[in-house]
Every structure is written in C-alpha cells, then in structure tokens.
Protein backbone atom coordinates (compact mmCIF):
# COMPACT_ATOMS: atom_id res chain seq x y z
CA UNK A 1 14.18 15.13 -29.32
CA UNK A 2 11.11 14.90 -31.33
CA UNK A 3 7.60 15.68 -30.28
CA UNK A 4 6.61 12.50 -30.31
CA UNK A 5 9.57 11.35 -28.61
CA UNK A 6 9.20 13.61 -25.80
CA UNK A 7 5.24 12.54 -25.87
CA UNK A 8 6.28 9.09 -25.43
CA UNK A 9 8.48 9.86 -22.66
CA UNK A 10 5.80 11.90 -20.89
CA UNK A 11 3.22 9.04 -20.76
CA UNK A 12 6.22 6.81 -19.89
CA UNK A 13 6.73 9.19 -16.65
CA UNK A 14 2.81 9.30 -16.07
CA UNK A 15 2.84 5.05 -15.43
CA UNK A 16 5.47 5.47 -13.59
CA UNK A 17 3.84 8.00 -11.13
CA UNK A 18 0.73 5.89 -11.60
CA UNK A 19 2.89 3.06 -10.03
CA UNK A 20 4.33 5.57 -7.26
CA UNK A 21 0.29 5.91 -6.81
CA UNK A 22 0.08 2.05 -5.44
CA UNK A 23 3.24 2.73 -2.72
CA UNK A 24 1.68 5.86 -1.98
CA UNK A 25 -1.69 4.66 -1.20
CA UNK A 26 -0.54 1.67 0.55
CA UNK A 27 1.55 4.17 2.98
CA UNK A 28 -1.55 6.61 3.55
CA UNK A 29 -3.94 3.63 4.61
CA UNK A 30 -1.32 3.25 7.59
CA UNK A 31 -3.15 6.07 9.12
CA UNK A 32 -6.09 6.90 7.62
CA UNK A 33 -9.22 4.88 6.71
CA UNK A 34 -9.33 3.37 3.38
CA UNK A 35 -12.08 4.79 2.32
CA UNK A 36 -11.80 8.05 3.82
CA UNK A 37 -8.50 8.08 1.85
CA UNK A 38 -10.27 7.60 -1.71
CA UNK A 39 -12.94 10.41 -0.36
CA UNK A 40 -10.77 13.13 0.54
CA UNK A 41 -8.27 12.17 -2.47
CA UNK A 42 -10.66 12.30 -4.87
CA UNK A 43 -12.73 15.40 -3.72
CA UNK A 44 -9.31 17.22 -3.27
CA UNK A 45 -8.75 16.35 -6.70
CA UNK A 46 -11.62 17.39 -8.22
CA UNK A 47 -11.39 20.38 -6.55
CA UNK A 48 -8.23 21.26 -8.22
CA UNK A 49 -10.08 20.60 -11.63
CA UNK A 50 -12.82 22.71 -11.39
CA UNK A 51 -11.04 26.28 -11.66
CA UNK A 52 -10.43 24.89 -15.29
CA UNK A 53 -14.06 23.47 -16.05
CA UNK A 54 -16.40 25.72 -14.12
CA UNK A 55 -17.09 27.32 -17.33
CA UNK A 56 -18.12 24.30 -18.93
CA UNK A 57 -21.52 23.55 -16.72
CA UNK A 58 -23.35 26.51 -18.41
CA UNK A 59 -22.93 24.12 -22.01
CA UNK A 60 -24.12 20.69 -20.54
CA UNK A 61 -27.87 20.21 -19.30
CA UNK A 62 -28.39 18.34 -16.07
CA UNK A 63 -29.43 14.97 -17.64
CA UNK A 64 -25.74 15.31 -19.07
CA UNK A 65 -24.40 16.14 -15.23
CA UNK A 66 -26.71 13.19 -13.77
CA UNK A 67 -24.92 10.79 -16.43
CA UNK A 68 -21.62 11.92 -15.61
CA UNK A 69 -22.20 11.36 -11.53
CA UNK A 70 -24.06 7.99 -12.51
CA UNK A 71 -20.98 7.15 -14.50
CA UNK A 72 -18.69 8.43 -11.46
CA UNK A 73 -20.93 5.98 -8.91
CA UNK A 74 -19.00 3.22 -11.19
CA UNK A 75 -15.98 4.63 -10.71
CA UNK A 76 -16.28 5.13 -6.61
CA UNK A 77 -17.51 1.37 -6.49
CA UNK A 78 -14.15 0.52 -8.79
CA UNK A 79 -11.82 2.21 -6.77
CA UNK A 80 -13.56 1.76 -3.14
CA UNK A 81 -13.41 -2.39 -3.76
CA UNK A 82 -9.89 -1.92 -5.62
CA UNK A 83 -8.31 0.43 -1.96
CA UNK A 84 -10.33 -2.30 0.32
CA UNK A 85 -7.97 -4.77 -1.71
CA UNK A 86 -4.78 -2.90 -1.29
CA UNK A 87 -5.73 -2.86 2.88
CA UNK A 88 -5.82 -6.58 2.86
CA UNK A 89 -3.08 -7.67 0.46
CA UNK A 90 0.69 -7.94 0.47
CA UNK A 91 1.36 -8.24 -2.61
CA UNK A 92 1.03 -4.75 -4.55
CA UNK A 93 2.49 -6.07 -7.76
CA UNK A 94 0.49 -9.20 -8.32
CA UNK A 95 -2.28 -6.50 -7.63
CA UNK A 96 -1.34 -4.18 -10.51
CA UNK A 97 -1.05 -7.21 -12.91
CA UNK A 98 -4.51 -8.13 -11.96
CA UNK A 99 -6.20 -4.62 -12.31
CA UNK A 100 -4.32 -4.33 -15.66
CA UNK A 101 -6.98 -7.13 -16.89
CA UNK A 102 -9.89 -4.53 -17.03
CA UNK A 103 -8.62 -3.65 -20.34
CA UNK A 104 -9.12 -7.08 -21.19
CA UNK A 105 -12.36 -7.20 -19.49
CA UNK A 106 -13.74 -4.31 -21.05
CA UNK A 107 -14.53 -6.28 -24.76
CA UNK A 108 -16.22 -8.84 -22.48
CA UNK A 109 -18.31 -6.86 -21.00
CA UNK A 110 -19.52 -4.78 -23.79
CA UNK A 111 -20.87 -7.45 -25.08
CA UNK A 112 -24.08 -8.12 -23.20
CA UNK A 113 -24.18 -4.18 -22.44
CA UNK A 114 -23.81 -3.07 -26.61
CA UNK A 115 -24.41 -6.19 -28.28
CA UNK A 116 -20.25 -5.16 -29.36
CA UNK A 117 -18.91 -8.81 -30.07
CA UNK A 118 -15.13 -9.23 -29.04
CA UNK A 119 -12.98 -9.25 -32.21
CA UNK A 120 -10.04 -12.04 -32.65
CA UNK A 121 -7.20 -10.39 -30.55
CA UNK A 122 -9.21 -10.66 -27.74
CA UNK A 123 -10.27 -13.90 -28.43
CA UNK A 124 -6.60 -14.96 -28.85
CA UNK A 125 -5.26 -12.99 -25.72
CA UNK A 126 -7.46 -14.37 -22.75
CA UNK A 127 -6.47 -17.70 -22.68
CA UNK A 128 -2.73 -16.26 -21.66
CA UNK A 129 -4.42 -13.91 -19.05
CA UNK A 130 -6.40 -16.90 -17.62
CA UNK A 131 -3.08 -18.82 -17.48
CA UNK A 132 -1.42 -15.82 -15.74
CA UNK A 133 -4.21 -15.86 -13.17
CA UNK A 134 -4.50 -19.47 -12.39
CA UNK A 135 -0.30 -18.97 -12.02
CA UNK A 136 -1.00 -16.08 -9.43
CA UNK A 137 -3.05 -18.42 -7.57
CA UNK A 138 -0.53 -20.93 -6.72
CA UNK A 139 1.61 -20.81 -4.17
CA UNK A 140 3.90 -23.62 -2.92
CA UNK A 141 2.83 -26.07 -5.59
CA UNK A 142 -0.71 -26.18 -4.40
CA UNK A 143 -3.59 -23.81 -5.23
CA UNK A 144 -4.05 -20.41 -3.01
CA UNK A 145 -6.94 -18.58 -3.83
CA UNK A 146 -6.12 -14.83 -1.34
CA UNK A 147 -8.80 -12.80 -0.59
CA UNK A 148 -7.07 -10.13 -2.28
CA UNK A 149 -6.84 -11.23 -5.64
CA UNK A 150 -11.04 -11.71 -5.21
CA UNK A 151 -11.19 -7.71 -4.81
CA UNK A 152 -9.02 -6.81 -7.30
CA UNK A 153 -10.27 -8.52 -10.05
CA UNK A 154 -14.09 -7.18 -8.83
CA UNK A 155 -12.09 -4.16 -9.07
CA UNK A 156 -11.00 -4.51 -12.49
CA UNK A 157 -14.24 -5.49 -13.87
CA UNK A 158 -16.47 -2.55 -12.06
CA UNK A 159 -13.55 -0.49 -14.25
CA UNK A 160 -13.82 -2.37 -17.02
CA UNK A 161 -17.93 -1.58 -16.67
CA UNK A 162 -17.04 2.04 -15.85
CA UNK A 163 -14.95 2.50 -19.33
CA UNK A 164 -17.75 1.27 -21.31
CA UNK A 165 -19.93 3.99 -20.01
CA UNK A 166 -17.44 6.74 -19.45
CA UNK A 167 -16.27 5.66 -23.89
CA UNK A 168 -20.17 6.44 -24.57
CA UNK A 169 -20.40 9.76 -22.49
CA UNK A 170 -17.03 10.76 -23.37
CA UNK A 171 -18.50 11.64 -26.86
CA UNK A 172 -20.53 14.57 -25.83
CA UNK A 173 -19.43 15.95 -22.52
CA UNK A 174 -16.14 17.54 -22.09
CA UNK A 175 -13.79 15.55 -21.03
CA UNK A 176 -12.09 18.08 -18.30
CA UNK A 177 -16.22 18.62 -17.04
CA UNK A 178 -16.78 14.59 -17.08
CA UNK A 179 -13.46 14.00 -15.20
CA UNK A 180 -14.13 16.67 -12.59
CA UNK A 181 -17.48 15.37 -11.74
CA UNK A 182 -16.77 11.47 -11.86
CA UNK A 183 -14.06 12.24 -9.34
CA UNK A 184 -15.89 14.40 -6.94
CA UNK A 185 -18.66 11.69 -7.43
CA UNK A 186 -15.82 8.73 -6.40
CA UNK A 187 -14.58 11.22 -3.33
CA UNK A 188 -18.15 12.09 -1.60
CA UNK A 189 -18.83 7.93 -1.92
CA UNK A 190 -15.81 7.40 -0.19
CA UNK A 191 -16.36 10.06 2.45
CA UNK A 192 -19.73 8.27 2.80
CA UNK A 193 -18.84 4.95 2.76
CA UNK A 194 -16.01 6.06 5.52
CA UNK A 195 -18.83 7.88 7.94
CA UNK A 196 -20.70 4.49 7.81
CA UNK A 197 -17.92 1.87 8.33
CA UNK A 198 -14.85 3.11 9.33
CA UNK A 199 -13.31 4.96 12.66
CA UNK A 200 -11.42 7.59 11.86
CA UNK A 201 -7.92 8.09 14.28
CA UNK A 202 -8.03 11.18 16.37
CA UNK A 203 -4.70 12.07 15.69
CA UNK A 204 -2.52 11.12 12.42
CA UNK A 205 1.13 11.57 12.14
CA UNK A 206 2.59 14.46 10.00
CA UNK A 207 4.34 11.56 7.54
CA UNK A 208 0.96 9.98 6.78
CA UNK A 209 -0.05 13.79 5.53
CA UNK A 210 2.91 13.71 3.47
CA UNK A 211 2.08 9.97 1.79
CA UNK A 212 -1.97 11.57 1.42
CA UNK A 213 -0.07 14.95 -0.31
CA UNK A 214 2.01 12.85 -2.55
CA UNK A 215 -1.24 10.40 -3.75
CA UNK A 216 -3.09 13.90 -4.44
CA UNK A 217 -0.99 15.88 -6.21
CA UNK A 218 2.06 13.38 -7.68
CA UNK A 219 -0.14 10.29 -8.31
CA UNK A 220 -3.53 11.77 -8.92
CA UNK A 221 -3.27 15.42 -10.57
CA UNK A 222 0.72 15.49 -12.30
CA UNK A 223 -0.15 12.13 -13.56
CA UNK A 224 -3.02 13.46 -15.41
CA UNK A 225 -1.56 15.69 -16.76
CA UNK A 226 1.33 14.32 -17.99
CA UNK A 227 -0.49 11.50 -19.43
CA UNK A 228 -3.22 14.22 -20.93
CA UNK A 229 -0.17 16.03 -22.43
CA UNK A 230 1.66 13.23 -23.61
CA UNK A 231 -1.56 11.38 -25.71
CA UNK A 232 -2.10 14.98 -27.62
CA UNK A 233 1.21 14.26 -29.26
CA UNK A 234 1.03 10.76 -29.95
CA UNK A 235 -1.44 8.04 -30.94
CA UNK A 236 -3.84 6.14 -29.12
CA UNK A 237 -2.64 2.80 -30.00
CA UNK A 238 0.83 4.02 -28.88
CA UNK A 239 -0.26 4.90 -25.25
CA UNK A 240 -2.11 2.03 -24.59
CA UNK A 241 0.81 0.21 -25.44
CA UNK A 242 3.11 2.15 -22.86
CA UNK A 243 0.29 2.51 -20.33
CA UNK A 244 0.94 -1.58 -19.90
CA UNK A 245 3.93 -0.44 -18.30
CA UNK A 246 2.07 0.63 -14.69
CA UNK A 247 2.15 -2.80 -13.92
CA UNK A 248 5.16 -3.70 -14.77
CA UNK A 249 6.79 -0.65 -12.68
CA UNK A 250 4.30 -1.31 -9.73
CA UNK A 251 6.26 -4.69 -9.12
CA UNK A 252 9.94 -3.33 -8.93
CA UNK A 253 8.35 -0.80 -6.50
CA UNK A 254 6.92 -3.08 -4.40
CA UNK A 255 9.66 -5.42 -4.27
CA UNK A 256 12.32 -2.47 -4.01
CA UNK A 257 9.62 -0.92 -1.15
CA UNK A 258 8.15 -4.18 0.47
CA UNK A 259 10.44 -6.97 -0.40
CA UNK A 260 7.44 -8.40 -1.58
CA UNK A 261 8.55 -11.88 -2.92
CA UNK A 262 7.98 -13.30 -6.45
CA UNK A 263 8.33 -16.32 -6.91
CA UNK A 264 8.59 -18.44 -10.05
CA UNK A 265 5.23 -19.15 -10.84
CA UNK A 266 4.04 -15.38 -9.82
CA UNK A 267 6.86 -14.12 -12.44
CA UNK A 268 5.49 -16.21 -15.43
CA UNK A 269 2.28 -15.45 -13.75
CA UNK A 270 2.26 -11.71 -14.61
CA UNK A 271 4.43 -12.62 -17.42
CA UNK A 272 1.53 -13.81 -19.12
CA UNK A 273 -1.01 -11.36 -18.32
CA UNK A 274 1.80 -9.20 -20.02
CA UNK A 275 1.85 -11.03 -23.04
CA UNK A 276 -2.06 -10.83 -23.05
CA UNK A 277 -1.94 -7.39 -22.52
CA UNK A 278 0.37 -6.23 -25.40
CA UNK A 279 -1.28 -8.74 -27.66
CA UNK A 280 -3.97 -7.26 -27.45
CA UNK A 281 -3.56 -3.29 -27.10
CA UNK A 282 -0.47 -3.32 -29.58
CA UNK A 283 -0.42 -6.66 -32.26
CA UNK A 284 -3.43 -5.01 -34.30
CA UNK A 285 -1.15 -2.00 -34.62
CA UNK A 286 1.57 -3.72 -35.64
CA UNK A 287 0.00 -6.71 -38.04
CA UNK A 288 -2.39 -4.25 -39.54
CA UNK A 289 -5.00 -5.91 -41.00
CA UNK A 290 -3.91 -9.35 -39.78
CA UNK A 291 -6.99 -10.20 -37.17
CA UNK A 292 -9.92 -8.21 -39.59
C-alpha cells in the first residue's frame, strides 16, 4: 500500500471515529450534564495536549494566547449549542448532515467579516443544501420545523464563524499550541456554563464513565491524530473530500444504534446536502480551472 493510500485510509478511519463521537456523546449525556460533558471532555483533552506544546508558550506573546482563547470562546459557544442539540433531538443523522453545512457556511460568512466574496462553486452548491434542508423539515407531507434542527444549524454557523478566525490565527501560532488552548478554552466554558444551569447526579453509573472514556480518548484525541497523520501524507483538497464522509457514517450509526427512521424525503434530504457538499469541497479539484 502506498503512502498516500494508507493516508487516505487513516482520515477515512478518523470520520469514522468522528461519527462513533455522535453515539458516544449521545450515550454520556444519559448521565451526565450536557454541558458538564463538553467541560470535562474538552479540558481532559487539552490536558493530554499540553505535554507536547508546553514548550511552545515561551515563542507566542500573550496577545497571541488571548487570540487563541478568544478564538476558543467560538468554539465553546459552537459546540455547547451543537451538545444542547444532541440532548433534545432524535435524530443524530439528520444532525450530522446539518452540522456538515458549516463548511458551506463558512464562504458566507467571510464575506461581511473579510470582504472574501464567495466564488461560483459555492454559488452553485447552496441552492442543493437549501433543498436538502427544506426536505429535512418535512415530515408526513406537511412542514415540521424541530427544535433540534434550530440548534444545529446555530451550531454550524458559530463553527463556520470559528473557522474563519481559527484559518487567520492558524497562520502564526502553532497549531498543536492553538488547539490545546481553544480546547481548554471550550472545556472551562462548559464547566461554567454546567455550574450555572445544570444539576449534576450524585452518583453516575460505571457504563456512563465508559461512554465519557470512549468520547475522550477514541472520538476526541485518536481521531486527531489520525486525521493529523493522515493530511501530512495527502492533500488538502483530498481530505476535505473524505471528511464529507462523518455524516454519511453518523446515519448508519444511528440507525444501526437508535433505529432512528429515515424516511424518503429525509434520505434525498441529506442526499442533497451531500451533493452540495462534494460539489463544493471536491468539483474545483476535479474540473480544474472550470469555475475561475
């Protein structure tokens, strides 16, 4: 097997443990707080980090450090609204599809931010991701607007505002130092946010340990660094293209996991956000100077 064979494959294992992420989440939140969840996660995480980037603070000033936490405040706001949504929906996979959008999203909103106009792909993809999420909305025939699909798609465009920022910082702060930091940022939010709204059990059971365990080191840490490894061997074009996969996997788990039902109009639903997805991240690749 090639190298970049085998760094295909390992981003193609890191969606799929991103997907595991969503089950494993879902499980956890049985017994813990939501929030508290996402704070002792991501701190835990973090944590695990920082023996390789401790280093790294003696080369960054602190106006670098208070961009990176400001950056991370983005992040903890993404992924607080995006666990709230998880707590309140049943459907995981319709979820996934609609959290997949901030890619789509992010264009949108650079715009205003960057004065960065959208280019033509984009332009020609979101009328099949508005399609897709009109589809999601119906159920029976009639329109169903859920809760849930409200909080996800806030989730996916406080990520969407996140990327911009994290792209910009990204440039000049180490990536391992800015990941560390944005995630302890995202944990001690969600340990605050918990203190102030939630009521923590007094006892949890040993199995919701194990779902927490899994989320931290299968879904948060071995996922980064498989997907870390696998996008030093490959291009960038090429993992966004199999990163469009989370979704994708995120539905057969849930309906393997949940028996969460899909019916037809969900399935060309997410079909469609698909299609706007890929023709987006991958057509430029492959029509070269087609949409310049």
């Amino acid at each position: 097997m090639t190298q970049h064979r085998r760094a295909d494959l390992l981003i193609v294992c890191a969606t799929l443990l991103a997907s595991a992420g969503w089950i494993f989440s879902k499980q956890t939140i049985q017994g813990l707080p939501p929030f508290g969840f996402i704070g002792l996660r991501f701190v835990l995480a973090s944590l695990l980090i920082l023996p390789f980037c401790y280093r790294l603070f003696k080369q960054v000033s602190l106006k670098d450090i208070a961009q990176s936490s400001l950056v991370g405040m983005l992040l903890g706001a993404a992924l607080l609204t995006w666990i709230y949504a998880i707590s309140v929906s049943d459907t995981l996979g319709e979820g996934a599809f609609i959290m997949s959008l901030s890619m789509l999203l992010v264009p949108l909103v650079a715009w205003p931010l960057f004065k960065q106009k959208p280019n033509r792909p984009f332009w020609i993809s979101l009328p099949f991701a508005i399609v897709g999420l009109v589809l999601l909305s119906l159920s029976g025939g009639g329109w169903h607007q859920s809760v849930s699909q409200v909080w996800f798609l806030l989730a996916a465009a406080l990520l969407a505002l996140q990327f911009n920022f994290n792209s910009r910082y990204a440039q000049r702060i180490p990536t391992l130092l800015l990941t560390c930091v944005q995630l302890f940022v995202t944990g001690v939010m969600g340990l605050i946010a918990s203190l102030m709204f939630e009521q923590w059990p007094q006892t949890v059971d040993l199995e919701i340990w194990g779902w927490f365990a899994s989320s931290v080191l299968i879904a948060t840490s071995i996922r980064y660094v498989l997907q870390t490894a696998g996008q030093k061997h490959t291009s960038v074009a090429n993992a966004a293209i199999i990163m469009v996969l989370e979704p994708v996997w995120t539905v057969f788990l849930s309906i393997l996991w949940y028996g969460e039902k899909m019916p037809a109009e969900k399935i060309i639903g997410c079909s469609l956000i698909l299609f706007a997805l890929l023709l987006y991240r991958g057509w430029y690749t492959i029509t070269g100077k087609l949409f310049k």
